[in-house]
Protein backbone atom coordinates (compact mmCIF):
# COMPACT_ATOMS: atom_id res chain seq x y z
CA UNK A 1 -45.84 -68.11 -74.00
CA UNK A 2 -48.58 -70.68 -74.95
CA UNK A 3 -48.17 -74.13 -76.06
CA UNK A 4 -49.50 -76.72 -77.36
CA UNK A 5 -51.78 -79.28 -74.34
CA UNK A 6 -49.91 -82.20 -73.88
CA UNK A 7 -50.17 -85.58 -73.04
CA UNK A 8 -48.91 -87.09 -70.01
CA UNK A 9 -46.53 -89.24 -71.16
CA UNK A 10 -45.01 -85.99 -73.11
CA UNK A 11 -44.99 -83.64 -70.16
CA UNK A 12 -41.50 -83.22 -68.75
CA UNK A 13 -40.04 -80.50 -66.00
CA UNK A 14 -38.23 -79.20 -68.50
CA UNK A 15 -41.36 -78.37 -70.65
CA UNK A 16 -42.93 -77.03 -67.32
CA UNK A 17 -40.06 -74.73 -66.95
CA UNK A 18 -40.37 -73.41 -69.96
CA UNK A 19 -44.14 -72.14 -69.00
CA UNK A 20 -46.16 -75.02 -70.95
CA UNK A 21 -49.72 -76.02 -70.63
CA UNK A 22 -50.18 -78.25 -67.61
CA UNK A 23 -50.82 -81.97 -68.48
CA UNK A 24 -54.81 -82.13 -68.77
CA UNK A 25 -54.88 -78.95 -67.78
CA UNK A 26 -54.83 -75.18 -68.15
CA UNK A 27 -51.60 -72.98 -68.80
CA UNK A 28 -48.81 -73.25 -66.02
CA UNK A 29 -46.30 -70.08 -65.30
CA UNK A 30 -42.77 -71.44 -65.00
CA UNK A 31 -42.42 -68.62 -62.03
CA UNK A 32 -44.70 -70.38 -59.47
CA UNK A 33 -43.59 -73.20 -57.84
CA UNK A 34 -41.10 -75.54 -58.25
CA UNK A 35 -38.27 -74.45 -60.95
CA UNK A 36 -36.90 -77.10 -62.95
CA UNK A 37 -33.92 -75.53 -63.26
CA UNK A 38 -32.67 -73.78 -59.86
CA UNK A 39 -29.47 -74.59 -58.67
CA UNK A 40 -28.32 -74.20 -62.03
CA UNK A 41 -26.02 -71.23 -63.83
CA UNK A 42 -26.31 -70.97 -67.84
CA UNK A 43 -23.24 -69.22 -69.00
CA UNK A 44 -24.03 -67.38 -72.12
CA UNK A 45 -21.44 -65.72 -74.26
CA UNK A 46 -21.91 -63.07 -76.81
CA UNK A 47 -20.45 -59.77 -78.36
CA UNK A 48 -23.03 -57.10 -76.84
CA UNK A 49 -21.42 -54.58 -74.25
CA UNK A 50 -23.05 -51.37 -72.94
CA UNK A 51 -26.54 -50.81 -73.92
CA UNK A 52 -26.94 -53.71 -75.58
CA UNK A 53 -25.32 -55.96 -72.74
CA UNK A 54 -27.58 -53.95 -70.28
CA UNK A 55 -30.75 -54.85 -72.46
CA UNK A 56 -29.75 -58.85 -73.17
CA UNK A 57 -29.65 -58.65 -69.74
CA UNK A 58 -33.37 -58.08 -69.20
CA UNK A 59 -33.97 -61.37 -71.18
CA UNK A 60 -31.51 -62.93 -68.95
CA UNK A 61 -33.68 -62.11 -66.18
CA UNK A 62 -36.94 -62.92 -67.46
CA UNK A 63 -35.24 -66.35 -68.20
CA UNK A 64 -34.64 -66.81 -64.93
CA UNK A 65 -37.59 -65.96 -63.19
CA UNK A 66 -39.35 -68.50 -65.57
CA UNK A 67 -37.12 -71.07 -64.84
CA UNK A 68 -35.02 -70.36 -61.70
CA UNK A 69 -31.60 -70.98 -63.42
CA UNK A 70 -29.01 -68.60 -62.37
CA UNK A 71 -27.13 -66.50 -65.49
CA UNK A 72 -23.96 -65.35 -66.39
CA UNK A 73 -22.98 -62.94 -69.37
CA UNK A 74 -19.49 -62.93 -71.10
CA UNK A 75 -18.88 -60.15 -73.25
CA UNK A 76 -16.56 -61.69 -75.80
CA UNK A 77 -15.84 -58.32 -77.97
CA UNK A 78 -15.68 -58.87 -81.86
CA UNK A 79 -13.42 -61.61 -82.24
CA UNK A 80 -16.17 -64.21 -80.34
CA UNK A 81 -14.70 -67.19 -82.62
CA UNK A 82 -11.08 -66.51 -80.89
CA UNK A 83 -12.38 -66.24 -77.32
CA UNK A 84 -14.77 -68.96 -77.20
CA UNK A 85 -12.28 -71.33 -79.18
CA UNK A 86 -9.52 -70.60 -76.13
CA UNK A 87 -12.84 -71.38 -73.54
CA UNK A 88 -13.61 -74.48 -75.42
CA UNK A 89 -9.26 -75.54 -75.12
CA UNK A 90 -9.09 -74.36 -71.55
CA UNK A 91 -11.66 -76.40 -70.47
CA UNK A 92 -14.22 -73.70 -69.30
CA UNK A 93 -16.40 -73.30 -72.63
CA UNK A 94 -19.69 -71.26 -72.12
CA UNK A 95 -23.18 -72.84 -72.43
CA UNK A 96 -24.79 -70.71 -75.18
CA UNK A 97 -23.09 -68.78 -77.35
CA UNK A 98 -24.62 -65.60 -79.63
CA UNK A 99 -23.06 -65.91 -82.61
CA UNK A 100 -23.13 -62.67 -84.84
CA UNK A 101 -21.69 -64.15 -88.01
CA UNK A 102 -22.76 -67.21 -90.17
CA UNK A 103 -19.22 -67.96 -91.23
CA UNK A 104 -18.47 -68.13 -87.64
CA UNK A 105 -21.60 -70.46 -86.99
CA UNK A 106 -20.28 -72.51 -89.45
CA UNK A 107 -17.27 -72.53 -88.58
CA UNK A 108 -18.48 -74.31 -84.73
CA UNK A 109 -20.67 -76.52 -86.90
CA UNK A 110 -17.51 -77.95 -88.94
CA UNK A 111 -15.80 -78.57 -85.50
CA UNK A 112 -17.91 -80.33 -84.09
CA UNK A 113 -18.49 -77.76 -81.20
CA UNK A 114 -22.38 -77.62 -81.81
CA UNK A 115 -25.52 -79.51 -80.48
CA UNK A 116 -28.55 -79.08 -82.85
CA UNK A 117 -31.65 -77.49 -81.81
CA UNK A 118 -33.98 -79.32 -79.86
CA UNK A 119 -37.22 -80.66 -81.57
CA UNK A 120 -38.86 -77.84 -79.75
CA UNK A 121 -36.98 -75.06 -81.15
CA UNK A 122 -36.93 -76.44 -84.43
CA UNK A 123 -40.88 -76.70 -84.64
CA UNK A 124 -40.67 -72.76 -83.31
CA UNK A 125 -38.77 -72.10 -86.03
CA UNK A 126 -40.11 -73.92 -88.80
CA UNK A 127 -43.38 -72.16 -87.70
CA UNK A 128 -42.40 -68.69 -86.79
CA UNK A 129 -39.64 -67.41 -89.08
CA UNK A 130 -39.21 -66.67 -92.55
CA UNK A 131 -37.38 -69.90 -94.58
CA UNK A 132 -34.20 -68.04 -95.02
CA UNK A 133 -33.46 -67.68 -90.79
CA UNK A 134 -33.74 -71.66 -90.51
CA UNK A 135 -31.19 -71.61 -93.96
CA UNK A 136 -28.56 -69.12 -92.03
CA UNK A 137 -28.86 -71.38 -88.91
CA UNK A 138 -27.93 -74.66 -91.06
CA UNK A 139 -24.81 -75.78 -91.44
CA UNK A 140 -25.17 -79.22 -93.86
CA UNK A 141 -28.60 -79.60 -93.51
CA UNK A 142 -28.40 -79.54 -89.51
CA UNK A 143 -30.15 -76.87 -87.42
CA UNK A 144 -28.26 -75.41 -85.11
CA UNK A 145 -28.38 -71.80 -84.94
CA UNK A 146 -31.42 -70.06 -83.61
CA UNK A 147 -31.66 -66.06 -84.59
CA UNK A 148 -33.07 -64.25 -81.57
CA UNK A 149 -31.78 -60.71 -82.64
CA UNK A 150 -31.87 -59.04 -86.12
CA UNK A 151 -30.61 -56.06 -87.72
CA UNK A 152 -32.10 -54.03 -90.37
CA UNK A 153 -29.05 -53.46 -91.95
CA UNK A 154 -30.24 -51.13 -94.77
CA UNK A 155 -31.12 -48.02 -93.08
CA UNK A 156 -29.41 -44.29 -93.19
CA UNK A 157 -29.81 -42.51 -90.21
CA UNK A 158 -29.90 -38.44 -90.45
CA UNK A 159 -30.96 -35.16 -87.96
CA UNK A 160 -33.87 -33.75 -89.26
CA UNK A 161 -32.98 -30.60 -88.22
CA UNK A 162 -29.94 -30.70 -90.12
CA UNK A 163 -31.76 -31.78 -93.15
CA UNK A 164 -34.28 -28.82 -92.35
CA UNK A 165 -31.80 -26.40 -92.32
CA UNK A 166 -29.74 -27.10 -95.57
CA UNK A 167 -33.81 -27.57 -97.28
CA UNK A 168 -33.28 -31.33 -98.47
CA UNK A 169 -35.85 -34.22 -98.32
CA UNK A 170 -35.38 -37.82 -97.30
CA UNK A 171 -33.58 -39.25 -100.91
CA UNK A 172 -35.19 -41.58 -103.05
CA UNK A 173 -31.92 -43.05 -104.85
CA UNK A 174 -28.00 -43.20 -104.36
CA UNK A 175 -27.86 -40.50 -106.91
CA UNK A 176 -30.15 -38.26 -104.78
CA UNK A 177 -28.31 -39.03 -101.65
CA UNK A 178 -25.08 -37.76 -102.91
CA UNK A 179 -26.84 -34.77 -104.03
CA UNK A 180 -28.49 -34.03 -100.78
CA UNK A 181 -25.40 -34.82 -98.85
CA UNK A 182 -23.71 -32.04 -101.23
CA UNK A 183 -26.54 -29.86 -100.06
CA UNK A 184 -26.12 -30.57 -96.70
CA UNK A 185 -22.08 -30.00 -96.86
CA UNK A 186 -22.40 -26.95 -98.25
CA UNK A 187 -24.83 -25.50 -95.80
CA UNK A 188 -21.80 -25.82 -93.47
CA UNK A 189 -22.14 -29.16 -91.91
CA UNK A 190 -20.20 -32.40 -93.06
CA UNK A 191 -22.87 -34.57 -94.83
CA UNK A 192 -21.67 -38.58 -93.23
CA UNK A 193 -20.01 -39.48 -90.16
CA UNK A 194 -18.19 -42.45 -91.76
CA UNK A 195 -17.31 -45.23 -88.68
CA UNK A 196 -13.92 -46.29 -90.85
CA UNK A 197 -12.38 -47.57 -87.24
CA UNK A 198 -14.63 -50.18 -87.35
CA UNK A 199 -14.30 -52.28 -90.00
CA UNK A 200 -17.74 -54.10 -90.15
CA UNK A 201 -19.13 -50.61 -90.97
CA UNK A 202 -17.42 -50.52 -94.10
CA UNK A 203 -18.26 -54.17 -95.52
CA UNK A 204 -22.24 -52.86 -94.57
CA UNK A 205 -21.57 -50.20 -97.08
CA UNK A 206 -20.09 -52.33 -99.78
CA UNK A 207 -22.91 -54.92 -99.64
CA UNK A 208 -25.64 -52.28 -99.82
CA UNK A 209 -24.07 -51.34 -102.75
CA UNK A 210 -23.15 -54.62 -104.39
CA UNK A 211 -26.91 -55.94 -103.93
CA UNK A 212 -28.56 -53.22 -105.53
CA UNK A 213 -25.78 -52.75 -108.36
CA UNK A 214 -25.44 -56.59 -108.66
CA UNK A 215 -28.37 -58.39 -107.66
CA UNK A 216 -29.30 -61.08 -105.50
CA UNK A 217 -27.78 -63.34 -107.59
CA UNK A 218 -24.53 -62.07 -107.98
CA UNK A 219 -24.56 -61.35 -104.19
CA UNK A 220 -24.92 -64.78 -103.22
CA UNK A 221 -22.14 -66.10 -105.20
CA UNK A 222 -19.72 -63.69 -103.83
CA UNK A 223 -20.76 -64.40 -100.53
CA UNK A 224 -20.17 -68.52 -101.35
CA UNK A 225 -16.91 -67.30 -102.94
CA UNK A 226 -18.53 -68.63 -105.94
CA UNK A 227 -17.45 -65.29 -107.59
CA UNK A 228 -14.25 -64.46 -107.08
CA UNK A 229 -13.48 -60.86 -105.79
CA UNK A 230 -12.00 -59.21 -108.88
CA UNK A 231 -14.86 -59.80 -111.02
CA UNK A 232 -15.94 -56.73 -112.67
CA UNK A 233 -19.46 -56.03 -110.43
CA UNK A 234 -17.26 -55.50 -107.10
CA UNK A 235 -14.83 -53.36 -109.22
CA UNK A 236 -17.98 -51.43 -110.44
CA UNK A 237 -19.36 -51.26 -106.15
CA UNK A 238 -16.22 -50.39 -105.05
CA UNK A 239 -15.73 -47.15 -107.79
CA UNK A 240 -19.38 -46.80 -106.57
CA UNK A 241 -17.99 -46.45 -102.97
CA UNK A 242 -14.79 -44.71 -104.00
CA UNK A 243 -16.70 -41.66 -105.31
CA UNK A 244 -18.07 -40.97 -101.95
CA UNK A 245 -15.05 -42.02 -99.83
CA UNK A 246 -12.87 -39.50 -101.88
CA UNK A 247 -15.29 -37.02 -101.49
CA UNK A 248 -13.64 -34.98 -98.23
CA UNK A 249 -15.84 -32.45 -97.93
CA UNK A 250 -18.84 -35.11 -97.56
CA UNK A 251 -17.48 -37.29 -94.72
CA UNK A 252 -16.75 -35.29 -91.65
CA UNK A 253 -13.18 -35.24 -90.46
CA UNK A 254 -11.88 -36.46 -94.25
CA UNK A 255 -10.47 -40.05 -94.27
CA UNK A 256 -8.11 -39.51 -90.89
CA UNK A 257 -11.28 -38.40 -89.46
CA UNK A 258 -13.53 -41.49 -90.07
CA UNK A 259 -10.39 -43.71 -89.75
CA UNK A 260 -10.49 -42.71 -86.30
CA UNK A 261 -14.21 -42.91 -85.51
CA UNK A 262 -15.44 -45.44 -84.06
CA UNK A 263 -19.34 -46.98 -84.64
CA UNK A 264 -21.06 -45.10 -80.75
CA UNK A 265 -18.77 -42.26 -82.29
CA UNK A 266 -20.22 -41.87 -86.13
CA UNK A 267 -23.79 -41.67 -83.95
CA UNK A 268 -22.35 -39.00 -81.89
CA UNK A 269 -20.94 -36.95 -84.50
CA UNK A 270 -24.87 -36.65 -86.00
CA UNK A 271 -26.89 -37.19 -82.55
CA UNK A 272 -24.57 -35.93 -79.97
CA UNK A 273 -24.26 -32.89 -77.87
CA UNK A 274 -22.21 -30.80 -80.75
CA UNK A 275 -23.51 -31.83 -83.93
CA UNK A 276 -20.44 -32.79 -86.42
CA UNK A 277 -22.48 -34.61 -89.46
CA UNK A 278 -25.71 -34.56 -91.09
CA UNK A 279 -26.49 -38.43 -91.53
CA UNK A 280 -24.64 -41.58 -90.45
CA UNK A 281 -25.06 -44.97 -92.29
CA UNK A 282 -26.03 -47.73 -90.00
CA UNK A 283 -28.86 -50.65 -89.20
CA UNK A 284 -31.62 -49.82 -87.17
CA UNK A 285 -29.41 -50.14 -84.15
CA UNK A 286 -28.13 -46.57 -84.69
CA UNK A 287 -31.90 -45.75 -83.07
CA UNK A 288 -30.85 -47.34 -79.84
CA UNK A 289 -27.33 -45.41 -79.41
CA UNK A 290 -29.59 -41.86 -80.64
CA UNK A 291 -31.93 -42.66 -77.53
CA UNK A 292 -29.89 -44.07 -74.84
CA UNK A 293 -27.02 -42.41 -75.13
CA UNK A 294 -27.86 -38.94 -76.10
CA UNK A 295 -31.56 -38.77 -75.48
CA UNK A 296 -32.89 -38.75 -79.01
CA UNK A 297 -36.56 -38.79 -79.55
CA UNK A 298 -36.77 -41.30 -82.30
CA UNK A 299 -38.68 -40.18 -85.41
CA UNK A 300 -38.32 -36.24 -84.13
CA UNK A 301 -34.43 -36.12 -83.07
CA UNK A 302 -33.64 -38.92 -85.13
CA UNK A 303 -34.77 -40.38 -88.20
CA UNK A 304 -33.90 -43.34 -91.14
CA UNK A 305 -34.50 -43.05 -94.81
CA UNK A 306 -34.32 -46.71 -96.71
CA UNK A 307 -30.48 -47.50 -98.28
CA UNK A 308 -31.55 -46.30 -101.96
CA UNK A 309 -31.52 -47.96 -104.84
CA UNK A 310 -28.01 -48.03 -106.79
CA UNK A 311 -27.94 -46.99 -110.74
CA UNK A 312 -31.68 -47.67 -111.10
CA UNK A 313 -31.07 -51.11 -109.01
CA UNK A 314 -33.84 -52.50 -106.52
CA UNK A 315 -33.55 -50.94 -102.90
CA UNK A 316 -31.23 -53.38 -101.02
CA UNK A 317 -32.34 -55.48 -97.93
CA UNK A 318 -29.46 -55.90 -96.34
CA UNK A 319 -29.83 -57.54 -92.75
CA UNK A 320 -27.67 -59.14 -90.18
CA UNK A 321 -28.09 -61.28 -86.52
CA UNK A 322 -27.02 -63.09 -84.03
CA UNK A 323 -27.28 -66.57 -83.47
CA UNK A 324 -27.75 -68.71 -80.11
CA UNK A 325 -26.16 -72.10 -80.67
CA UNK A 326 -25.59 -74.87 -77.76
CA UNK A 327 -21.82 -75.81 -77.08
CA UNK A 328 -21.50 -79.51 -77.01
CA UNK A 329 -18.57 -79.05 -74.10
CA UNK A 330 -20.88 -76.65 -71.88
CA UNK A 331 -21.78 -78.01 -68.98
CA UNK A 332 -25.39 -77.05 -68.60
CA UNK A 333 -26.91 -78.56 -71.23
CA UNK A 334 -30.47 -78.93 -70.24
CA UNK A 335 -30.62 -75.18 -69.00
CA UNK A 336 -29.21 -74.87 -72.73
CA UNK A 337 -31.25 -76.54 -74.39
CA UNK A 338 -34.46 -74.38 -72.19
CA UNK A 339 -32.70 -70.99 -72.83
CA UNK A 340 -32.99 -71.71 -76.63
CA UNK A 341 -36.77 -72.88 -76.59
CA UNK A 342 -37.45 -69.95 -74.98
CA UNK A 343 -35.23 -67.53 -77.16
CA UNK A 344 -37.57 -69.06 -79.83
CA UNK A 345 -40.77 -67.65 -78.01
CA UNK A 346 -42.43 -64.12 -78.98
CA UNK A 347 -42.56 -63.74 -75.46
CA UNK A 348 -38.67 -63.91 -74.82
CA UNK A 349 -38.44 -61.24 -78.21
CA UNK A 350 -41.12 -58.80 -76.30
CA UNK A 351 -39.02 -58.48 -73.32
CA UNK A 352 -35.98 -56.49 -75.49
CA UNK A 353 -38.40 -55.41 -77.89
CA UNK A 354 -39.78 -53.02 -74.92
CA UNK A 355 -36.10 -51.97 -74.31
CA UNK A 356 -35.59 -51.08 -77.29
CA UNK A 357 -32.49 -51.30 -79.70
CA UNK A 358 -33.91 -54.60 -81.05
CA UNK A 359 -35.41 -55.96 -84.06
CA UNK A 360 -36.62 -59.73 -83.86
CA UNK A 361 -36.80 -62.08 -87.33
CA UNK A 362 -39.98 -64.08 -85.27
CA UNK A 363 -42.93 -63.61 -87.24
CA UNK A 364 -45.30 -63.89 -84.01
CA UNK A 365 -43.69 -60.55 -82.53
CA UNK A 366 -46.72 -58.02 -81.64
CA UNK A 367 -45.50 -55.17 -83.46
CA UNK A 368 -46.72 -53.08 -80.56
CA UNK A 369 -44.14 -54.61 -78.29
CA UNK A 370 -41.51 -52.13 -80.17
CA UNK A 371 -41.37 -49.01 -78.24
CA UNK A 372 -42.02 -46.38 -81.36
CA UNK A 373 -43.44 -46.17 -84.77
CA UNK A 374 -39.97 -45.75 -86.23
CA UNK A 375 -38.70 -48.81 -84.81
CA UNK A 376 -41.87 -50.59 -86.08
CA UNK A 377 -41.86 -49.58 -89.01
CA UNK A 378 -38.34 -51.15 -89.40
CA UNK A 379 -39.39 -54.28 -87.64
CA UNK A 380 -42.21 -54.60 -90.34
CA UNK A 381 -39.98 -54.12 -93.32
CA UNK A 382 -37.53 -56.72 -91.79
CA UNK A 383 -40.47 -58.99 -91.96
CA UNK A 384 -42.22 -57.99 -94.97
CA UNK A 385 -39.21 -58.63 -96.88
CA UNK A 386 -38.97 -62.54 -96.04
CA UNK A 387 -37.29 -64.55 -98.05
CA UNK A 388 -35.74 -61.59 -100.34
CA UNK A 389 -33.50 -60.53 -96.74
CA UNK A 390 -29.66 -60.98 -98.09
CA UNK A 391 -27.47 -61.90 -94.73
CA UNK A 392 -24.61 -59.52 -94.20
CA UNK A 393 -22.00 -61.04 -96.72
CA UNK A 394 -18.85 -60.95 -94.45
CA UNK A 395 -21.26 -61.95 -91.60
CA UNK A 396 -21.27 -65.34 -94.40
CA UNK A 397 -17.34 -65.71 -94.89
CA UNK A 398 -14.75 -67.42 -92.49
CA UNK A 399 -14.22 -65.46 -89.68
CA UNK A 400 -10.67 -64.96 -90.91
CA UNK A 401 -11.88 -63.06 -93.93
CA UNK A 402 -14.93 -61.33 -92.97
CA UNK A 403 -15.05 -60.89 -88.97
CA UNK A 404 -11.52 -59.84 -87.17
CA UNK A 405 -9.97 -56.73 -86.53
CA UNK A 406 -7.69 -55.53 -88.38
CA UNK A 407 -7.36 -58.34 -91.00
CA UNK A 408 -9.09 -59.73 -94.33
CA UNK A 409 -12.17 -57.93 -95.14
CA UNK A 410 -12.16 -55.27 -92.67
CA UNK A 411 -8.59 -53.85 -92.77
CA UNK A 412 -8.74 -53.88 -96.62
CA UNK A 413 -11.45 -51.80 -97.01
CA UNK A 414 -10.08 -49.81 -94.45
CA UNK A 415 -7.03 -49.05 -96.68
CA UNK A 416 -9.57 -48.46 -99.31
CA UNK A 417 -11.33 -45.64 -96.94
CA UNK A 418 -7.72 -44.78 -96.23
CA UNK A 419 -6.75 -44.40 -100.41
CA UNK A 420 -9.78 -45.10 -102.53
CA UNK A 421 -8.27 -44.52 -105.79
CA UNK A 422 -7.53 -48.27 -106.98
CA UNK A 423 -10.48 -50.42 -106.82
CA UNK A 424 -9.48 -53.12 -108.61
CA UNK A 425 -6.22 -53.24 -106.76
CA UNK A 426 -8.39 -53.19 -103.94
CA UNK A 427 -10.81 -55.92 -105.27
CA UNK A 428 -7.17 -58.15 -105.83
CA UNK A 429 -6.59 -57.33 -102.50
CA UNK A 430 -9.78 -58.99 -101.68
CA UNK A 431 -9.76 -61.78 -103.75
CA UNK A 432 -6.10 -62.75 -102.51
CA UNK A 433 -7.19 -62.91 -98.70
CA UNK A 434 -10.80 -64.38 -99.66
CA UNK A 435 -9.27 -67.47 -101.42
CA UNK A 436 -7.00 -68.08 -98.54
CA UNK A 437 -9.38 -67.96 -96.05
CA UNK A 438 -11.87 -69.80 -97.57
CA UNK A 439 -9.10 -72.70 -97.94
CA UNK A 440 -8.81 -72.89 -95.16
């Protein structure tokens, strides 16, 4: 990392821990002498496990040998606002926090659990990520969400050899994907792996669907709950959706069998040992799973196809991320505070970007720190897409609605997976928990 020469009076062992130019002098690495922060431990808390877990850990590292401060990593699961609300009561509330959800970040914001960035992170971002990052990471006109780690939400995933065999081409539109994934069905192999026991997989389907049936517009109201659930554009998504979830011979293992699949699983079923699916729809973290786990060589073993276009729609951009914010009631604020200035840094982004399973929103990202072409050329559409980047939708809503097991959102559309034969009952179903959520 380079900054900007500074002053004397300016220069502060906080800045020098962070790797900043010397005052009057030449560039200083925060891993030779003296570190500012040694003696202390940053607690960070986050959803990742596994590979990811194993990969945030690298930046952990890197953190420290910049700095000297000590790290610890909670893995929180997917109900983060629930465990880091009973820290905060009990008196033991983490430092940092990756949020993956903006309804959840707001959520903080509203009680008063948040510091905002420093004046250091907020010049970072101002000057290194697309407008609509700093608007996600605002609650009332406050910054104080910073988004280290993207996701290319908008990205089907598929075995080339699989789409070799049944003689189909990468599709163009929705139309042509159900066609192919005919194709590939009847040439003896299920065409999806469908991840129904997850519930965030479904509302990733919906939303690539809504946006490019819909419209930006549209999508933004219904993620404000400007628009309430049963108008007629998330009836028309969710018949959309129906036609493929009712489709049995498309998804492998029929409903019971993608009720019980799990997200690693739906990867397995296309990139694992025994082969039970032709594509699975995911973000450009499927890539990750497909090489770690199973060895994949990514853009040979395993490759991605754009979401299509809906009923002659615009190709959605669908994308999601997680946020680090500073807990007011940690108590390691001024490792805090450094961890997030340095989250904001290319430099910290190159350090997972080599591990791979990563996408970063920071614009100052050498491409060539991503370990493949595919994964670049995902990193580069992220990017090139700017402004026009829709944030997952429940990702937006109170946590109660769009981010916990088995309720709202995600155990809806899991009934719909389960029965898709109503959508507007569905889209009532929606509308009734959406309003009561976003009362309260």
């Amino acid at each position: 990392m380079t900054m900007r020469r500074m002053t004397m009076a300016c220069c502060s062992a906080l800045t020098l821990a962070l790797g900043a130019t010397a005052c009057g002098g030449g560039p200083v690495s925060a891993g030779g002498g003296d570190k500012a922060l040694s003696g202390q431990t940053l607690n960070v808390a986050g959803v990742w496990s596994g590979a990811e877990q194993k990969n945030f850990q690298k930046v952990l590292d890197a953190f420290t040998e910049k700095t000297g401060a000590k790290t610890q990593f909670t893995s929180t699961g997917d109900n983060v606002s629930t465990v880091v609300g009973s820290k905060i009561e009990g008196g033991n509330a983490p430092d940092v926090v990756m949020v993956p959800q903006v309804g959840v970040l707001q959520q903080f914001a509203r009680q008063k659990w948040l510091k905002p960035l420093s004046e250091t992170a907020k010049k970072s971002v101002d000057a290194d990520f697309a407008p609509v990052w700093k608007n996600y990471g605002s609650v009332d006109g406050t910054l104080y969400g910073l988004y280290f780690k993207a996701a290319h939400k908008s990205t089907v995933w598929y075995s080339p050899k699989a789409f070799e065999q049944a003689g189909v081409k990468p599709p163009k539109s929705y139309e042509e994907m159900l066609r192919s994934a005919q194709t590939v069905s009847d040439s003896g192999l299920p065409a999806f792996a469908v991840a129904g026991e997850d519930g965030w997989t479904l509302t990733d389907w919906f939303e690539n669907i809504y946006l490019s049936q819909a419209g930006p517009e549209k999508y933004d109201q219904l993620a404000q709950h400007q628009l309430k659930w049963t108008d007629p554009t998330v009836v028309k998504a969710l018949t959309t959706l129906g036609a493929l979830f009712s489709d049995e011979k498309l998804i492998a293992g029929g409903q019971k069998g993608a009720l019980g699949t799990d997200f690693p699983g739906s990867v397995e079923k296309v990139f694992g040992p025994k082969p039970g699916a032709g594509m699975v729809y995911e973000g450009d973290f499927v890539a990750g799973v497909a090489k770690d786990q199973f060895g994949k060589k990514i853009g040979e073993d395993a490759a991605f196809f754009p979401f299509p276009a809906v009923a002659g729609g615009k190709a959605p951009v669908v994308s999601g991320g997680d946020a680090a914010v500073v807990l007011k009631d940690g108590k390691n604020q001024k490792a805090a505070t450094a961890f997030l200035e340095y989250l904001a840094t290319p430099e910290a982004a190159a350090v997972w970007a080599e591990a791979g399973g990563f996408l970063s929103p920071n614009k100052k990202l050498d491409l060539a720190s991503y370990g493949d072409d595919t994964v670049r050329e995902t990193a580069k559409s992220l990017i090139d897409a700017g402004d026009s980047v829709r944030f997952d939708m429940s990702d937006q809503a109170p946590a109660a609605f769009g981010g916990t097991k088995g309720v709202g959102e995600w155990k809806i559309l899991q009934d719909f997976l389960r029965d898709p034969s109503n959508p507007a009952a569905t889209a009532a179903a929606l509308e009734g928990a959406a309003a009561k959520a976003y009362k309260s």
